[in-house]
PDB file of N, CA and C in Angstrom:
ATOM      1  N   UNK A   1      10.905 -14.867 -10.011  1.00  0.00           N
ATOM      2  CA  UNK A   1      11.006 -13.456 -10.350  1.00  0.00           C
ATOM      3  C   UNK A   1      10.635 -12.615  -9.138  1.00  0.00           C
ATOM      4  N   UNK A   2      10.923 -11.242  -9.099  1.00  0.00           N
ATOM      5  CA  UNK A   2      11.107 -10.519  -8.074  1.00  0.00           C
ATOM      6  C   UNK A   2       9.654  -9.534  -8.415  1.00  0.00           C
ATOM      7  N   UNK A   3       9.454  -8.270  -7.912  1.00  0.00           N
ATOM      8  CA  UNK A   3       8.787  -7.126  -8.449  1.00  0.00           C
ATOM      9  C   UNK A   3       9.665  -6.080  -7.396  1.00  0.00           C
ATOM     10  N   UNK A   4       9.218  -5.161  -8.533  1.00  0.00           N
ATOM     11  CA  UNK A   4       9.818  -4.172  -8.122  1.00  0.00           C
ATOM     12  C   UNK A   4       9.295  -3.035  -8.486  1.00  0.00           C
ATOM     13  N   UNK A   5       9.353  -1.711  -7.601  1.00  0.00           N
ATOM     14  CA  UNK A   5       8.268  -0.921  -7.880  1.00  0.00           C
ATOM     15  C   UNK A   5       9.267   0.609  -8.720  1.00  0.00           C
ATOM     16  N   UNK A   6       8.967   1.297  -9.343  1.00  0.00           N
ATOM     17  CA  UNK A   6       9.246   2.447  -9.496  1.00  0.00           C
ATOM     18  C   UNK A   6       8.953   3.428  -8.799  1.00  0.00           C
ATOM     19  N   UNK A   7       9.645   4.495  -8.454  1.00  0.00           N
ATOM     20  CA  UNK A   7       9.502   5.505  -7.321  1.00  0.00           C
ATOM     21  C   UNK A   7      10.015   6.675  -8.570  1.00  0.00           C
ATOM     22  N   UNK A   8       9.070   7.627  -8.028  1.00  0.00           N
ATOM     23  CA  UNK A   8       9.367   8.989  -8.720  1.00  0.00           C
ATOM     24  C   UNK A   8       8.349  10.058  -7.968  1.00  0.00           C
ATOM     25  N   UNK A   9       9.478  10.656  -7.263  1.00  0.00           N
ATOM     26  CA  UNK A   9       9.121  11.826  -6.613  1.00  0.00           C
ATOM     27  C   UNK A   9       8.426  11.448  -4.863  1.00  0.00           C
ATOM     28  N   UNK A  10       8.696  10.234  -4.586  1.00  0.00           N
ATOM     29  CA  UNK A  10       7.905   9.622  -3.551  1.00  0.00           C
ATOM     30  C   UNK A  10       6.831   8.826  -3.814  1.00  0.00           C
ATOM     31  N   UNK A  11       6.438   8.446  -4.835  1.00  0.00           N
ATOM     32  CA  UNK A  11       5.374   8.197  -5.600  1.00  0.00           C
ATOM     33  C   UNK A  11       5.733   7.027  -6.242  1.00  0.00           C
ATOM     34  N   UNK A  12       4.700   5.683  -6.232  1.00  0.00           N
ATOM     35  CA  UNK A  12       5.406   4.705  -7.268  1.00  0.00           C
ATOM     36  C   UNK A  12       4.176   4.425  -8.398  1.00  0.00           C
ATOM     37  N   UNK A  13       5.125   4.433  -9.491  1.00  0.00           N
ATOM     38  CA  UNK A  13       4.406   4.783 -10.935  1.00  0.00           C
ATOM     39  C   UNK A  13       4.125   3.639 -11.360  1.00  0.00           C
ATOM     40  N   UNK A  14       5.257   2.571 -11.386  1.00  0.00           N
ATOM     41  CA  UNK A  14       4.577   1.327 -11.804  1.00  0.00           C
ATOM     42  C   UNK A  14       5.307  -0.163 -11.015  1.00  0.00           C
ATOM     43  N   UNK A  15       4.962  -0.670 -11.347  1.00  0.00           N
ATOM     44  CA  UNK A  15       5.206  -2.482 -10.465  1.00  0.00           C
ATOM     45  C   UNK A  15       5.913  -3.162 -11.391  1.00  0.00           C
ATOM     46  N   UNK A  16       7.107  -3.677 -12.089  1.00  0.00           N
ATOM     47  CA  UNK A  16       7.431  -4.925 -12.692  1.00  0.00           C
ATOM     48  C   UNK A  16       7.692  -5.876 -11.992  1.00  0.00           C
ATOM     49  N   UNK A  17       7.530  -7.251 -12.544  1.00  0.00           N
ATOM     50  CA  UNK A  17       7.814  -8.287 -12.107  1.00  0.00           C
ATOM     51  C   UNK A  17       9.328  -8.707 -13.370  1.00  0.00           C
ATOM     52  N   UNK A  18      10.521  -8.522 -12.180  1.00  0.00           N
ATOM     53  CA  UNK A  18      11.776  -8.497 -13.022  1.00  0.00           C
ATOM     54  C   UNK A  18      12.781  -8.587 -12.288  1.00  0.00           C
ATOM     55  N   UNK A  19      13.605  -9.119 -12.323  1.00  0.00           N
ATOM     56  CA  UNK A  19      14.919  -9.262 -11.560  1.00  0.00           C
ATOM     57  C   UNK A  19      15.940  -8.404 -11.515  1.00  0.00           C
ATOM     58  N   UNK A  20      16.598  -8.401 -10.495  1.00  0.00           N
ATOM     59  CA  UNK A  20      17.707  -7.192 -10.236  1.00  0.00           C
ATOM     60  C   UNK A  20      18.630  -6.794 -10.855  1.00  0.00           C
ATOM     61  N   UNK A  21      19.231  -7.902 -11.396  1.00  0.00           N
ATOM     62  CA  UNK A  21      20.179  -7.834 -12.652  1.00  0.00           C
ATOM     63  C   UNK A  21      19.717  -6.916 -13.703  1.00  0.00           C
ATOM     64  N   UNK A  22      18.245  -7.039 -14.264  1.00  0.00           N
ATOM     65  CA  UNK A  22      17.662  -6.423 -15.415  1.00  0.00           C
ATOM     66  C   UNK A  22      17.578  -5.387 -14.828  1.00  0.00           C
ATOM     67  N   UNK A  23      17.268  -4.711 -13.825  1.00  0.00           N
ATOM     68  CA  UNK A  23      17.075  -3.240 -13.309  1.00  0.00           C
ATOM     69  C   UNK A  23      18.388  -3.049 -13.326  1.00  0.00           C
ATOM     70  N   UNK A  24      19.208  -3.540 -12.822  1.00  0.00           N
ATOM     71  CA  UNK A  24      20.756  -3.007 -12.624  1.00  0.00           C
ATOM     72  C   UNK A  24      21.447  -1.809 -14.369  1.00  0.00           C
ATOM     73  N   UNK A  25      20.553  -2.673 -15.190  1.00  0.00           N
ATOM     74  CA  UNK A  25      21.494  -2.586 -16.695  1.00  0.00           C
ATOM     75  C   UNK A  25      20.933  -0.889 -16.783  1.00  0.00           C
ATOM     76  N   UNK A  26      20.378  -0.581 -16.289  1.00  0.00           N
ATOM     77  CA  UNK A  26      19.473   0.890 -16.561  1.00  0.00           C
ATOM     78  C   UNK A  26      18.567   0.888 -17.758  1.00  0.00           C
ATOM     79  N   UNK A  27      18.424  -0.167 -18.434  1.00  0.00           N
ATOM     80  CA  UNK A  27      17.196  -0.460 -19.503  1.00  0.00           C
ATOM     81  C   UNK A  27      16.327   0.394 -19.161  1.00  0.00           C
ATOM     82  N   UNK A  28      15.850   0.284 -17.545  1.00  0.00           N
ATOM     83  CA  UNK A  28      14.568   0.614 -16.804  1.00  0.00           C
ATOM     84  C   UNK A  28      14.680   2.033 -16.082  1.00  0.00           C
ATOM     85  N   UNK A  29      15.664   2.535 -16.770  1.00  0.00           N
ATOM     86  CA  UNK A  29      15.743   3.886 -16.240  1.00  0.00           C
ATOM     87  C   UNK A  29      17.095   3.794 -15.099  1.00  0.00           C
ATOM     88  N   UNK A  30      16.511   4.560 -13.933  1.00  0.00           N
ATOM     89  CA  UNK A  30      18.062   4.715 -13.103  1.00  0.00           C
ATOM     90  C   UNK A  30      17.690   3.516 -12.098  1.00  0.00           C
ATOM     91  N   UNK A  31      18.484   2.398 -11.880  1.00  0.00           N
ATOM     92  CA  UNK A  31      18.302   1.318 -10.631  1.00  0.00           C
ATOM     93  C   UNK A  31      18.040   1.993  -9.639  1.00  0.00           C
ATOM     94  N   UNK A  32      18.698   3.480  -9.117  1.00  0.00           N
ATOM     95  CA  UNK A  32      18.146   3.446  -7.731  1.00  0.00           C
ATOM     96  C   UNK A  32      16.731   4.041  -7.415  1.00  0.00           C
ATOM     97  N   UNK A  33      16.045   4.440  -8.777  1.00  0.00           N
ATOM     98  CA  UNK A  33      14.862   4.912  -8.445  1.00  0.00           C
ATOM     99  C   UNK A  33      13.949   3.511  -8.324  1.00  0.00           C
ATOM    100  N   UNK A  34      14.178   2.435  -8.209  1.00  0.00           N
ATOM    101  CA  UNK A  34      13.345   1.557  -8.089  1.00  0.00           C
ATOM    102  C   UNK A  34      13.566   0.376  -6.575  1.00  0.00           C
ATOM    103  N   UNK A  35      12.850   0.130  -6.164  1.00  0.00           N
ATOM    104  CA  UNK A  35      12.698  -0.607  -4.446  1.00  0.00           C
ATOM    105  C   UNK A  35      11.624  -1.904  -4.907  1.00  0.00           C
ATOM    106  N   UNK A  36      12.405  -2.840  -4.493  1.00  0.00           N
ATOM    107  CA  UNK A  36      11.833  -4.301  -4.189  1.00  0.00           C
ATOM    108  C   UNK A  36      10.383  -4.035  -3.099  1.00  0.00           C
ATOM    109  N   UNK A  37       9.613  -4.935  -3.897  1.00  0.00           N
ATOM    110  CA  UNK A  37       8.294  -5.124  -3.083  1.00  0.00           C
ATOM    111  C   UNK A  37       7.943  -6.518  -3.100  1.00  0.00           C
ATOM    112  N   UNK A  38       6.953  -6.975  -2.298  1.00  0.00           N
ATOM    113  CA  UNK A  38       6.788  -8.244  -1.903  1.00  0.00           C
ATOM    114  C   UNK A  38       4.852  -8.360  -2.123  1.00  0.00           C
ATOM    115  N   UNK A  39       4.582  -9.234  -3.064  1.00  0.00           N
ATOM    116  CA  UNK A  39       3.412  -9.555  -3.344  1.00  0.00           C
ATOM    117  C   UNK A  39       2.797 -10.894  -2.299  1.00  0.00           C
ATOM    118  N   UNK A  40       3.160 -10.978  -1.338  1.00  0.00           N
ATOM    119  CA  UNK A  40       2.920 -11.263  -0.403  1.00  0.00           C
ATOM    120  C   UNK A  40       2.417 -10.733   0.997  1.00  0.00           C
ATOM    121  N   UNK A  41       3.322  -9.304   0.828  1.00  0.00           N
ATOM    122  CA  UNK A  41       3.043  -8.598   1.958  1.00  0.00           C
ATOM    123  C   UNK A  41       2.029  -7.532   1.922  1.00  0.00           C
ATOM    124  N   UNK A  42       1.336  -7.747   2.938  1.00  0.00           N
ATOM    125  CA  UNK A  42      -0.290  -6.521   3.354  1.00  0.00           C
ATOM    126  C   UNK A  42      -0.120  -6.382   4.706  1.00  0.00           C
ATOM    127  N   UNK A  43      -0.021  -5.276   5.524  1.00  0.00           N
ATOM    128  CA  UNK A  43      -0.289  -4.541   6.500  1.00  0.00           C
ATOM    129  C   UNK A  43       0.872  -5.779   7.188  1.00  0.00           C
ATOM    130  N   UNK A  44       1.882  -5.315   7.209  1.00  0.00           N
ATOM    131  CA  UNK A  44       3.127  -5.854   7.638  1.00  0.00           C
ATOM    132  C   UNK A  44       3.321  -7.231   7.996  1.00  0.00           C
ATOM    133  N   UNK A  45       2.552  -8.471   7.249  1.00  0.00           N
ATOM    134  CA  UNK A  45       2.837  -9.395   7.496  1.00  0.00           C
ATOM    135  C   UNK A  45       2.579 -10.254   5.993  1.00  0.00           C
ATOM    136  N   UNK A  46       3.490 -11.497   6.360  1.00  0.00           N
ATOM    137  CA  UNK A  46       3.617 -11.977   5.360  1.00  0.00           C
ATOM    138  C   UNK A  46       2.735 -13.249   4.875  1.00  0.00           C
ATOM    139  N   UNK A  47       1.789 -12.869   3.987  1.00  0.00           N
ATOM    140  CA  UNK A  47       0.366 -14.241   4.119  1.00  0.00           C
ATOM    141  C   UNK A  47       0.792 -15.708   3.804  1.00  0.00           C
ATOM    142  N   UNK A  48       1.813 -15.958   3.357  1.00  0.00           N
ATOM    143  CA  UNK A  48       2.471 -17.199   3.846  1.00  0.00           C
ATOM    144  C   UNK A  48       3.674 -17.544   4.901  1.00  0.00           C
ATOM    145  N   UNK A  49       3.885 -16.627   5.711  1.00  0.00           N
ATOM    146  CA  UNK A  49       4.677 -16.685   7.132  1.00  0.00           C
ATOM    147  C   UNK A  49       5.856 -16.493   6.591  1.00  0.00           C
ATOM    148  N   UNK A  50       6.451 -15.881   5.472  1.00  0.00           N
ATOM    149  CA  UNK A  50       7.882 -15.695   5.703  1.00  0.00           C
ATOM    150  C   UNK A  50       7.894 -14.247   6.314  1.00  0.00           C
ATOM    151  N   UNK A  51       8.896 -13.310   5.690  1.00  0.00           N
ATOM    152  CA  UNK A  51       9.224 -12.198   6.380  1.00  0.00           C
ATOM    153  C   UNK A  51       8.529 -11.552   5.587  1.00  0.00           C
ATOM    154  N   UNK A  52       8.317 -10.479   5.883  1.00  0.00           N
ATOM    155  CA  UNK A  52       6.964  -9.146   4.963  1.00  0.00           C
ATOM    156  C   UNK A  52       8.184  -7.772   4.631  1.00  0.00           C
ATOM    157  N   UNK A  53       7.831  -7.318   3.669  1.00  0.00           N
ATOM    158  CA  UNK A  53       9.029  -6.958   3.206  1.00  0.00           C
ATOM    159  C   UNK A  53       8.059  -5.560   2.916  1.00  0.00           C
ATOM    160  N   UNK A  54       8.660  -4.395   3.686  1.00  0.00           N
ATOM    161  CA  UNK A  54       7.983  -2.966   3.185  1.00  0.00           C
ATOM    162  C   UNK A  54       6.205  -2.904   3.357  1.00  0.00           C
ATOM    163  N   UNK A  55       6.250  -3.494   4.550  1.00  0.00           N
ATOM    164  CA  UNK A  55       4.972  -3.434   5.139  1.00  0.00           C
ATOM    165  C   UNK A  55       3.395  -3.695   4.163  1.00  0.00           C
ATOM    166  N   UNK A  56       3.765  -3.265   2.794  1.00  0.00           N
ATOM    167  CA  UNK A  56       2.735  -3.680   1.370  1.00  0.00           C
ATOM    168  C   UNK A  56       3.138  -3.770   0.514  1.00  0.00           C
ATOM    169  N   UNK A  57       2.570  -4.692  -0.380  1.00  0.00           N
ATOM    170  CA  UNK A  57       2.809  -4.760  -1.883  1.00  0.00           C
ATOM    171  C   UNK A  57       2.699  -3.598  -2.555  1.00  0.00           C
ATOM    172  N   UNK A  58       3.180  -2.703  -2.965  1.00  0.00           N
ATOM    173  CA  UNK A  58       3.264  -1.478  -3.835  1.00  0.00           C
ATOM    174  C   UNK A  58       2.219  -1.558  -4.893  1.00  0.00           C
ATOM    175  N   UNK A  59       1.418  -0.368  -5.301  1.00  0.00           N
ATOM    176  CA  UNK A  59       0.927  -0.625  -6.038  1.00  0.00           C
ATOM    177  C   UNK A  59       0.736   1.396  -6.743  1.00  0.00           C
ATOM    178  N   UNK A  60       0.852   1.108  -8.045  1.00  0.00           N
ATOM    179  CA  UNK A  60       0.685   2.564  -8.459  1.00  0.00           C
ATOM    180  C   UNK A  60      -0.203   3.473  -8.140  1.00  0.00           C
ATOM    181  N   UNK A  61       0.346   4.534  -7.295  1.00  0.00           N
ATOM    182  CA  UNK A  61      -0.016   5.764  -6.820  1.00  0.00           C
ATOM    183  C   UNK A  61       0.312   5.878  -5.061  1.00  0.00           C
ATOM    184  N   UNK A  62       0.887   4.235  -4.705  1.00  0.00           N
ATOM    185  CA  UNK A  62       0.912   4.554  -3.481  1.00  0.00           C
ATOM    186  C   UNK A  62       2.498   5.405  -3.282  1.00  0.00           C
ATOM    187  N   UNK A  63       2.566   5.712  -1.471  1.00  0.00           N
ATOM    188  CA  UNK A  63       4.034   6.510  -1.108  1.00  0.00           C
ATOM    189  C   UNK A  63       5.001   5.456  -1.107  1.00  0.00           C
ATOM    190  N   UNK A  64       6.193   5.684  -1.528  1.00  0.00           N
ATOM    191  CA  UNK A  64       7.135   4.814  -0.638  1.00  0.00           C
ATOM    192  C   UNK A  64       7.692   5.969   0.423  1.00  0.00           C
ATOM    193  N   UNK A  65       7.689   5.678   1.527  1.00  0.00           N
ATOM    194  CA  UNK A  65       8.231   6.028   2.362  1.00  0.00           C
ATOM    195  C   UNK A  65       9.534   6.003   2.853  1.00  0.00           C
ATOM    196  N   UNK A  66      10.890   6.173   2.174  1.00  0.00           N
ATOM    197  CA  UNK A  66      11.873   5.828   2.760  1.00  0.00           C
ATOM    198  C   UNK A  66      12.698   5.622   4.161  1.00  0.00           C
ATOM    199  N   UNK A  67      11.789   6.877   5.072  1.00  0.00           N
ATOM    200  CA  UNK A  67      11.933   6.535   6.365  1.00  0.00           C
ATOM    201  C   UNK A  67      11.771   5.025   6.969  1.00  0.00           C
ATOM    202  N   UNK A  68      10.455   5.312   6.819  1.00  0.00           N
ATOM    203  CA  UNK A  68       9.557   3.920   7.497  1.00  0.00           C
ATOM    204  C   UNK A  68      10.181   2.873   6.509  1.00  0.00           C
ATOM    205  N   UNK A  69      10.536   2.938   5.192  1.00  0.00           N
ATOM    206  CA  UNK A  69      10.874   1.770   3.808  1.00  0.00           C
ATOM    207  C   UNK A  69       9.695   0.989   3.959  1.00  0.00           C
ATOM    208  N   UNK A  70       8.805   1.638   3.586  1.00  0.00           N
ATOM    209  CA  UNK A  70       7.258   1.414   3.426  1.00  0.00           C
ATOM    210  C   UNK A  70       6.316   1.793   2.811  1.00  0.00           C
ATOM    211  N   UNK A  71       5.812   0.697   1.899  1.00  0.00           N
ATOM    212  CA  UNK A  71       5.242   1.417   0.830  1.00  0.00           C
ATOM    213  C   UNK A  71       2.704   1.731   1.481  1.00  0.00           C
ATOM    214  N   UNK A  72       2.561   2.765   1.297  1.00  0.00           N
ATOM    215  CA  UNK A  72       1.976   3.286   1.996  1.00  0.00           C
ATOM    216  C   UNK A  72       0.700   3.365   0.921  1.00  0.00           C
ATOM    217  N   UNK A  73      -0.519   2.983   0.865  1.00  0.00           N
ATOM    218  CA  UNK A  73      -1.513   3.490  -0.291  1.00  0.00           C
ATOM    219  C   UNK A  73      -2.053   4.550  -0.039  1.00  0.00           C
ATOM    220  N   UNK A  74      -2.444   5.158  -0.819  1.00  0.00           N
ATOM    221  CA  UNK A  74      -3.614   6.310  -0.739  1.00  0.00           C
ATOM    222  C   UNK A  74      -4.411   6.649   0.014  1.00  0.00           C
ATOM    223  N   UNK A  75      -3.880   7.854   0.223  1.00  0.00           N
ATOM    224  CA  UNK A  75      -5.349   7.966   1.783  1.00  0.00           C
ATOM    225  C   UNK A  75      -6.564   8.223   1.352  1.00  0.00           C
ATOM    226  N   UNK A  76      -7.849   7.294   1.849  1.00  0.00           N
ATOM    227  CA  UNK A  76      -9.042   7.131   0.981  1.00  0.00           C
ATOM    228  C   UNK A  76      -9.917   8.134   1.346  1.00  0.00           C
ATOM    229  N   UNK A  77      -9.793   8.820   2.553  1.00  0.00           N
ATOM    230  CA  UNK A  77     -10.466  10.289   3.213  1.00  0.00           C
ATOM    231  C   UNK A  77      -9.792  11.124   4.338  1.00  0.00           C
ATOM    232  N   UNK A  78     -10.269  11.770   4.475  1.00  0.00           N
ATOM    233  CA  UNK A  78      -9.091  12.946   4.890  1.00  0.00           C
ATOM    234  C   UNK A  78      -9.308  12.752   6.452  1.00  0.00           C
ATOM    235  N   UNK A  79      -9.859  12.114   6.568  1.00  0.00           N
ATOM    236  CA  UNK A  79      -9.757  12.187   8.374  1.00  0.00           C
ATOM    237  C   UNK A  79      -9.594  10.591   8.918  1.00  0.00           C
ATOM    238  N   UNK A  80      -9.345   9.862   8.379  1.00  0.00           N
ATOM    239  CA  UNK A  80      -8.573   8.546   8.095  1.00  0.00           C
ATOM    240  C   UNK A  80      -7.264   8.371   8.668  1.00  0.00           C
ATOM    241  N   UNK A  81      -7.069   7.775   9.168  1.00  0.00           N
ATOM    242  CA  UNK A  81      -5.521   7.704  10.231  1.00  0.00           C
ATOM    243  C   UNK A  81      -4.346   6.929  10.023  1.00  0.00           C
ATOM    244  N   UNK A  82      -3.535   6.928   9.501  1.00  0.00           N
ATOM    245  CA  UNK A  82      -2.370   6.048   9.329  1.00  0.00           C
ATOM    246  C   UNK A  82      -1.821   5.402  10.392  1.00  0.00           C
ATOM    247  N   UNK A  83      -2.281   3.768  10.209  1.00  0.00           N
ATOM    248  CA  UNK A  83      -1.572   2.950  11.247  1.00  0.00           C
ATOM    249  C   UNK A  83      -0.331   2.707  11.157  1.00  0.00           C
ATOM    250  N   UNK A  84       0.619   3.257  12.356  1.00  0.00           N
ATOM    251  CA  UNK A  84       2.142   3.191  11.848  1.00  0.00           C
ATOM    252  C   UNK A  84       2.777   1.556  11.761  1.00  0.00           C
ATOM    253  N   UNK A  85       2.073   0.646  12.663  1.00  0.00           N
ATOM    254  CA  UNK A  85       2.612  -0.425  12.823  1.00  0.00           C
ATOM    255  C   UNK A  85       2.022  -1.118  11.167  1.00  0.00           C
ATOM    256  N   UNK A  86       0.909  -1.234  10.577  1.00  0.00           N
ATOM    257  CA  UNK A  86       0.640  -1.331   9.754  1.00  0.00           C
ATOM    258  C   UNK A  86       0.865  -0.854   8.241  1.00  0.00           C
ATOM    259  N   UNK A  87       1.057   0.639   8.581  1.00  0.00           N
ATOM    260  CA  UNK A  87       1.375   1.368   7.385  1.00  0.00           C
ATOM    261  C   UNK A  87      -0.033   1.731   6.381  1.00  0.00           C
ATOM    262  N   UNK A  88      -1.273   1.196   6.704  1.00  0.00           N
ATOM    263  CA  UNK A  88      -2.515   1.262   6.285  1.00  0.00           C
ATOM    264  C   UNK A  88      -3.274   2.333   6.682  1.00  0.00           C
ATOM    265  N   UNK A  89      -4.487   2.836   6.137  1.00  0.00           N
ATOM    266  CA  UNK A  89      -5.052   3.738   6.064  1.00  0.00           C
ATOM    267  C   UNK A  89      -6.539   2.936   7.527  1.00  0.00           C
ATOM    268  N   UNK A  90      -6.803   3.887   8.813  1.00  0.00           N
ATOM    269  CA  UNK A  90      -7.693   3.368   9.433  1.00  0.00           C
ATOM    270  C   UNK A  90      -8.971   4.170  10.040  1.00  0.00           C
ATOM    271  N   UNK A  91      -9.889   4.363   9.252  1.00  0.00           N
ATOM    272  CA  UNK A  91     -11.205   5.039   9.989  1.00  0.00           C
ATOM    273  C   UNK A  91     -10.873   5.643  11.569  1.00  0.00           C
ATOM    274  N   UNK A  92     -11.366   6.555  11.572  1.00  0.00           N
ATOM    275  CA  UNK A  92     -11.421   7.057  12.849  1.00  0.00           C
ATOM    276  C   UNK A  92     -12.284   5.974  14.112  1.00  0.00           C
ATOM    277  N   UNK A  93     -13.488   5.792  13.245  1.00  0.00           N
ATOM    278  CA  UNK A  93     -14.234   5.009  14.065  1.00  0.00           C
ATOM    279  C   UNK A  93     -14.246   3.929  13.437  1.00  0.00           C
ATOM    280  N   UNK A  94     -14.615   2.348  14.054  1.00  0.00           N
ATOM    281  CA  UNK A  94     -14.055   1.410  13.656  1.00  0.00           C
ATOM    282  C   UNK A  94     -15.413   0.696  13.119  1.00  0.00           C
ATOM    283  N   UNK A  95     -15.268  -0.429  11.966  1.00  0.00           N
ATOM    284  CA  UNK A  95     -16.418  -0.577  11.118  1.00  0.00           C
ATOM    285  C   UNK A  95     -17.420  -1.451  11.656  1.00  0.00           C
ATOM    286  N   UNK A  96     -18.414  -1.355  11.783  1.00  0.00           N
ATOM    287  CA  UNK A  96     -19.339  -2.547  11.898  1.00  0.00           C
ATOM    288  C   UNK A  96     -19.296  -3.670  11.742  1.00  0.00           C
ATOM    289  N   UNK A  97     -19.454  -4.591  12.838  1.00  0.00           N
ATOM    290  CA  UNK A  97     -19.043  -5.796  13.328  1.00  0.00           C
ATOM    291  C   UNK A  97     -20.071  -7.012  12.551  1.00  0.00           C
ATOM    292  N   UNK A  98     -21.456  -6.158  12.306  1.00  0.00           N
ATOM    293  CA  UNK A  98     -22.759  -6.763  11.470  1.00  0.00           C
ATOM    294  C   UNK A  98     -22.124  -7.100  10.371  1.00  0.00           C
ATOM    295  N   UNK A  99     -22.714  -8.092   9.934  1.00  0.00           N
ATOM    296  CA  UNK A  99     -22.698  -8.625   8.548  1.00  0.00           C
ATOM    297  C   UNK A  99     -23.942  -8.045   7.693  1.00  0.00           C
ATOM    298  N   UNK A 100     -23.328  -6.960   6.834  1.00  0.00           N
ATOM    299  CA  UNK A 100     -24.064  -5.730   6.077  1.00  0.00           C
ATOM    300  C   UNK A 100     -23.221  -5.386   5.585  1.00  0.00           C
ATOM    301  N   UNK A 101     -23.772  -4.267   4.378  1.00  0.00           N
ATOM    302  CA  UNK A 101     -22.703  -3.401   3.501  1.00  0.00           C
ATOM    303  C   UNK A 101     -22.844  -1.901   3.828  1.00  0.00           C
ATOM    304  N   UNK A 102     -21.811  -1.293   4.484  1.00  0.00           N
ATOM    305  CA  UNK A 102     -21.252  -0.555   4.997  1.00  0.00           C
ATOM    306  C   UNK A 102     -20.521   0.429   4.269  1.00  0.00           C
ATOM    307  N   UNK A 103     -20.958   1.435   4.447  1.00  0.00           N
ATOM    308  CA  UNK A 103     -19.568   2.165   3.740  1.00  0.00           C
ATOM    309  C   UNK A 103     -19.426   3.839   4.551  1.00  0.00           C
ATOM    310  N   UNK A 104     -18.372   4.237   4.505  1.00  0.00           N
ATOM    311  CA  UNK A 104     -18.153   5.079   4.709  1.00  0.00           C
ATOM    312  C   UNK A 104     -18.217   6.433   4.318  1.00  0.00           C
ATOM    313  N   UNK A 105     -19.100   7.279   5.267  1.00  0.00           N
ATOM    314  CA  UNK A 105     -19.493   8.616   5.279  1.00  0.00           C
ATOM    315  C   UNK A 105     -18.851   9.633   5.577  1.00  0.00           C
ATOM    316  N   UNK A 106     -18.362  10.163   4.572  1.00  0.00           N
ATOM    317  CA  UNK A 106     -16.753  11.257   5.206  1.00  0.00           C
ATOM    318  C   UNK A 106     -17.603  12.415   6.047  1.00  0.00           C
ATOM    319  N   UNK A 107     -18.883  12.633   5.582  1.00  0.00           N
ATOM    320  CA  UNK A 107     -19.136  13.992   6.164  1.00  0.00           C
ATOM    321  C   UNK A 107     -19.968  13.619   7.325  1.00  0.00           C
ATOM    322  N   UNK A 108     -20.499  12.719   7.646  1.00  0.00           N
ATOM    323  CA  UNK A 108     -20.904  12.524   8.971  1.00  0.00           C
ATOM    324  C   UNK A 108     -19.674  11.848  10.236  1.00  0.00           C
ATOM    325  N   UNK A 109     -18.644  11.201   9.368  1.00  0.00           N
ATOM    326  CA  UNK A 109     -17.349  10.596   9.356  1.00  0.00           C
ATOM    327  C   UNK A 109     -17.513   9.425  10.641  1.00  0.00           C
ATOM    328  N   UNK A 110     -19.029   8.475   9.697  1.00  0.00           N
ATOM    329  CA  UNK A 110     -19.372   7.561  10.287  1.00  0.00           C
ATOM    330  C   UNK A 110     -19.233   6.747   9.321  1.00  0.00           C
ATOM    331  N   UNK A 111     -19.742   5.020   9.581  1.00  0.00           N
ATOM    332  CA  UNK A 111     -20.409   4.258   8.465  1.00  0.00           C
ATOM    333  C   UNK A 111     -22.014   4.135   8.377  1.00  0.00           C
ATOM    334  N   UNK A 112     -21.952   4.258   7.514  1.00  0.00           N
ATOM    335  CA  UNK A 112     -23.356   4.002   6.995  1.00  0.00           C
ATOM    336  C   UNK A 112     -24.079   3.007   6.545  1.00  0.00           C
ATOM    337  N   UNK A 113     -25.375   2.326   6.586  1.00  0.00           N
ATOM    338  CA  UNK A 113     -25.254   1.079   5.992  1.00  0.00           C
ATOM    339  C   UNK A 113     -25.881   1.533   4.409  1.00  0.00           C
ATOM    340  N   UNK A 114     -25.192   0.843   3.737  1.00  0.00           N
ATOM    341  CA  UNK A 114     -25.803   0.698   2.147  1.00  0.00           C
ATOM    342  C   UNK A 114     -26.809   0.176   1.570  1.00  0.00           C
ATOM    343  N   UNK A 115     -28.363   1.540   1.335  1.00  0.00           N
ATOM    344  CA  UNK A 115     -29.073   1.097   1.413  1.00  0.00           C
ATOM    345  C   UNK A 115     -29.766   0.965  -0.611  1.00  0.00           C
ATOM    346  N   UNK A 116     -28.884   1.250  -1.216  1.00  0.00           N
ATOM    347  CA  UNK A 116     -28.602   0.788  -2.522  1.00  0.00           C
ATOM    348  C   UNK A 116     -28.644  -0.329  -3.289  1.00  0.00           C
ATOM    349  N   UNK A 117     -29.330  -1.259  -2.700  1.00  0.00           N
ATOM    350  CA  UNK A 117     -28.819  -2.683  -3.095  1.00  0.00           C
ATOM    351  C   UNK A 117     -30.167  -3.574  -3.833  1.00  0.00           C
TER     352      UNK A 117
END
């Protein structure tokens, strides 16, 4: 079986796992609002070495991008950078190399270590 994502408005609403034929019939609404995704693929490669298909696995709420034909997640803070070769969301500054829990401080727009635990 395939998956395939729904797109509406740039936006994908939901993920089936369903074959092309069944999207074709319009059961699922209009075929062309929907784009093949690959549950294999994360940040443009494919975790068992075939080809990576739309740079990520789609998942509801992310962009598809038709330019790039790349499906793009959510940007998690606003000063966060989109890696184009990746298509992923990337901190300005890059995370701590320590083995600790870390998280990110939008308003100092550092990491922080997590002292919650």
């Amino acid at each position: 079986m395939s998956h395939f994502a729904k797109i509406e408005n740039g936006i994908v609403t939901q993920v089936l796992v369903i074959e092309q034929d069944v999207i074709n019939t319009g059961l699922f609404g209009d075929p062309s609002s929907w784009v093949q995704t690959s549950y294999n693929t994360l940040a443009g490669q494919h975790r068992l070495g075939g080809t990576p298909l739309r740079k990520n696995y789609a998942g509801a709420g992310y962009t598809y991008d038709s330019v790039r034909d790349a499906f793009i997640p959510p940007k998690p803070y606003p000063s966060w950078i989109l890696n184009e070769d990746t298509c992923n969301w990337e901190p300005p500054v890059p995370a701590p190399d320590e083995i600790a829990m870390y998280e990110w401080n939008e308003d100092v727009q550092n990491w922080v270590l997590n002292t919650t635990e």
